[in-house]
Protein backbone atom coordinates (compact mmCIF):
# COMPACT_ATOMS: atom_id res chain seq x y z
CA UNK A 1 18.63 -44.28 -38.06
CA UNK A 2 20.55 -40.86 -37.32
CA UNK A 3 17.26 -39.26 -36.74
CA UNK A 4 16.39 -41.41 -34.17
CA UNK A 5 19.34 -41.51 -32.20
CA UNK A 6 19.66 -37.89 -32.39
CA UNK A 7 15.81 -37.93 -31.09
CA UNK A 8 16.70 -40.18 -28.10
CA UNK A 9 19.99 -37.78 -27.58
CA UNK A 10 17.14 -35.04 -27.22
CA UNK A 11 15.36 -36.25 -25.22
CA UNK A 12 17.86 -38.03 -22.62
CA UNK A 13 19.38 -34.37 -22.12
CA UNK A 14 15.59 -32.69 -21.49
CA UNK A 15 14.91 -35.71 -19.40
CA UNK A 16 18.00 -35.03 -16.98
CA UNK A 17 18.04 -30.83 -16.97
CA UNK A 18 14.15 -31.53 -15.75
CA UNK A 19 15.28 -34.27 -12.97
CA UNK A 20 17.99 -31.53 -12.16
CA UNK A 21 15.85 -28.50 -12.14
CA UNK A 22 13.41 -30.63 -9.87
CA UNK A 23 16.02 -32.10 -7.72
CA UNK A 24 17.88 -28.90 -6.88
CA UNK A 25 17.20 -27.04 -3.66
CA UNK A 26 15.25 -23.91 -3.24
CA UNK A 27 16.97 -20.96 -2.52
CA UNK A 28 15.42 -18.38 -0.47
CA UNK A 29 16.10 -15.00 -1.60
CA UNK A 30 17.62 -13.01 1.11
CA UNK A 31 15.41 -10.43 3.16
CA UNK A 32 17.07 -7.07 3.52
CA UNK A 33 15.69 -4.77 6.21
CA UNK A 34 16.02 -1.21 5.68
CA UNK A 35 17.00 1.41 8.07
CA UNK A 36 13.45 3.06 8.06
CA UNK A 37 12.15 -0.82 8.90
CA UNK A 38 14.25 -0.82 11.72
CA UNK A 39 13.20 2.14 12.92
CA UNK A 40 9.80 1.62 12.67
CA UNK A 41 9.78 -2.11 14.47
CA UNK A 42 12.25 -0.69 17.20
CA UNK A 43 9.47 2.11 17.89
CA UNK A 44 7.29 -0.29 20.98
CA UNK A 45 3.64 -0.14 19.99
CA UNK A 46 1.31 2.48 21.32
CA UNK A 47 4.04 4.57 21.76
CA UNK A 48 2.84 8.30 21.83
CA UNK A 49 3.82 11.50 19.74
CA UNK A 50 5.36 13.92 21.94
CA UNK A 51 3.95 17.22 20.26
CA UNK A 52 6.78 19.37 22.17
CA UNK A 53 9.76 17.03 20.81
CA UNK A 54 8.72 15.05 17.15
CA UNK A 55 9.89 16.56 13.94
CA UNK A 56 8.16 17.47 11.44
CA UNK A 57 8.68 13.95 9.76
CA UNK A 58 8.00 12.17 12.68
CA UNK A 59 4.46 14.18 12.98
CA UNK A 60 3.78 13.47 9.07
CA UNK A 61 4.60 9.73 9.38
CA UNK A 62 2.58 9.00 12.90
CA UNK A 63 -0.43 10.81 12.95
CA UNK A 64 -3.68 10.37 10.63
CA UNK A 65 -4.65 13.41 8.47
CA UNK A 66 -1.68 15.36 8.73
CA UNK A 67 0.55 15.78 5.58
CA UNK A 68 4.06 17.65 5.44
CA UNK A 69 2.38 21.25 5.37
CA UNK A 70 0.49 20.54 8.64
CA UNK A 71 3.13 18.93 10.79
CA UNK A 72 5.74 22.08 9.82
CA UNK A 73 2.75 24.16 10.48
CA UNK A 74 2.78 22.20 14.03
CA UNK A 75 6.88 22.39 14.36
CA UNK A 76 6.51 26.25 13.40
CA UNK A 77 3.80 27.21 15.88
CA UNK A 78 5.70 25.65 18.57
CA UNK A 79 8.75 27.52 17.61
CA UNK A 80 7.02 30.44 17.68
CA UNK A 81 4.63 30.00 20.52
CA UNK A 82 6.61 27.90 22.75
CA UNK A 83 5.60 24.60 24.05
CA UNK A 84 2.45 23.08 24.17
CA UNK A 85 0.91 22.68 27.55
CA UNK A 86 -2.30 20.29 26.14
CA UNK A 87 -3.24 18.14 23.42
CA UNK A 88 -6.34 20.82 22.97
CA UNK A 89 -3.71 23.62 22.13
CA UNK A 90 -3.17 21.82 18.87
CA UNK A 91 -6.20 23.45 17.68
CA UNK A 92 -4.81 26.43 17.62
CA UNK A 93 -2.13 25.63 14.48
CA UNK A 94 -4.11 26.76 11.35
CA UNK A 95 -5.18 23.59 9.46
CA UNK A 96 -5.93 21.41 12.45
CA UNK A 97 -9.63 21.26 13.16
CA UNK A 98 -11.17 19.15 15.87
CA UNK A 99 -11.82 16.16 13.35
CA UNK A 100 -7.98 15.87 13.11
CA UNK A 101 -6.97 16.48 16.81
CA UNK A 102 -10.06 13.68 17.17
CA UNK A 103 -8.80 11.05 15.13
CA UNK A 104 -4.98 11.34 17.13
CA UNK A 105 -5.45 12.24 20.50
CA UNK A 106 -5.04 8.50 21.32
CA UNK A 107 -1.19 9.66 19.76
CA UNK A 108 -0.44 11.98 21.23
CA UNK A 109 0.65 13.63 24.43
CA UNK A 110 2.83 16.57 25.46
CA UNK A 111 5.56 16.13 28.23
């Protein structure tokens, strides 16, 4: 007789945590944006790399092809050279080849 009313005991309290963990509301985990996520979705699409003005960071992050060695290579031949007056003149910064300057010009632009 104990054994079964510890049995019903049993299952009376799975019955009710499983109505309870059924019953309760979701909670949606909170979203957290992160500064770099802000500044990416306040950046307006099709936006265009100035190559006299961007960082070297900026260069690395928006343009295809072009790691952190190229876009300081970029930064340091326009501290060196001056500004650029074309899009073309980007050829001239050792490791940029016309497949590179290709797959960005839509990027980029010099002001």
């Amino acid at each position: 007789m104990r054994t079964g009313y510890f049995y019903s005991l049993v299952f009376a309290l799975l019955t009710s945590a499983s109505i309870a963990v059924i019953a309760a509301p979701a909670v949606k985990p909170e979203t957290t944006v992160t500064p770099q996520a802000l500044e990416l979705s306040a950046k307006p699409q099709g936006a265009k790399v100035d190559l006299n003005v961007a960082d070297a960071a900026t260069l690395q992050r928006e343009l295809a092809g072009i790691g952190k060695a190229k876009a300081e290579a970029i930064v340091a031949y326009r501290e060196s050279n001056g500004v650029f007056s074309s899009v073309e003149e980007l050829l001239e910064v050792k490791g940029i080849g016309k497949a590179i300057l290709d797959r960005n010009r839509d990027k980029l632009e010099v002001n």
